[in-house]
Protein backbone atom coordinates (compact mmCIF):
# COMPACT_ATOMS: atom_id res chain seq x y z
CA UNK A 1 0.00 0.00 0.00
CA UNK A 2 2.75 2.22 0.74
CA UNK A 3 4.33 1.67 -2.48
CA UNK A 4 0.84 2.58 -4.22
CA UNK A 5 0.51 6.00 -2.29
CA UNK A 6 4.41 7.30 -2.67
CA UNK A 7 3.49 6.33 -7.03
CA UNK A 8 0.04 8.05 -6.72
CA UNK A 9 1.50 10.95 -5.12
CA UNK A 10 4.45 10.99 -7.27
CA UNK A 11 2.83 10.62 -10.55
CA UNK A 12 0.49 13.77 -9.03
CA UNK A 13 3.42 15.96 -9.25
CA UNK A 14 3.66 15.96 -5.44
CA UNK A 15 7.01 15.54 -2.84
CA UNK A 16 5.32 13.02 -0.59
CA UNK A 17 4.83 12.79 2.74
CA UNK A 18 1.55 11.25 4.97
CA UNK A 19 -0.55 11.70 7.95
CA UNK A 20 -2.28 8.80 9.20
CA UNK A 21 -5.31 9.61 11.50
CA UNK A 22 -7.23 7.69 12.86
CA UNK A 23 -11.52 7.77 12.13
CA UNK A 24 -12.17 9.15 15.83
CA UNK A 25 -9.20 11.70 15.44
CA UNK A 26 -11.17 12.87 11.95
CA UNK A 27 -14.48 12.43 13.62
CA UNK A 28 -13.35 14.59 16.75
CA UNK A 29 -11.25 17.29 14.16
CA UNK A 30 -8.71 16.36 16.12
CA UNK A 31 -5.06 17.54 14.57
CA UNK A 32 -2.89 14.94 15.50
CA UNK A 33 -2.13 11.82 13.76
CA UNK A 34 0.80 10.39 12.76
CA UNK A 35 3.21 11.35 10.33
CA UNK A 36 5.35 8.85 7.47
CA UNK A 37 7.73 10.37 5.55
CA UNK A 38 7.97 7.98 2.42
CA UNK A 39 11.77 7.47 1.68
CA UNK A 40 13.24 5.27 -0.84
């Protein structure tokens, strides 16, 4: 999956990087999450 988002991104023109939250964080606008920088 990870591999699917850094060619999405890429192919979008976009340096990637990705915050993960989870559904109660979005639910609850919370604006923490986690962050994954995509390195090769």
């Amino acid at each position: 999956m990870t591999e699917m988002i850094k060619n999405q991104l890429e192919a979008a023109g976009y340096d990637y990087a990705v915050a993960v939250a989870t559904k109660s964080e979005v639910e609850n606008g919370a604006a923490c999450g986690q962050l994954s920088i995509i390195v090769e």
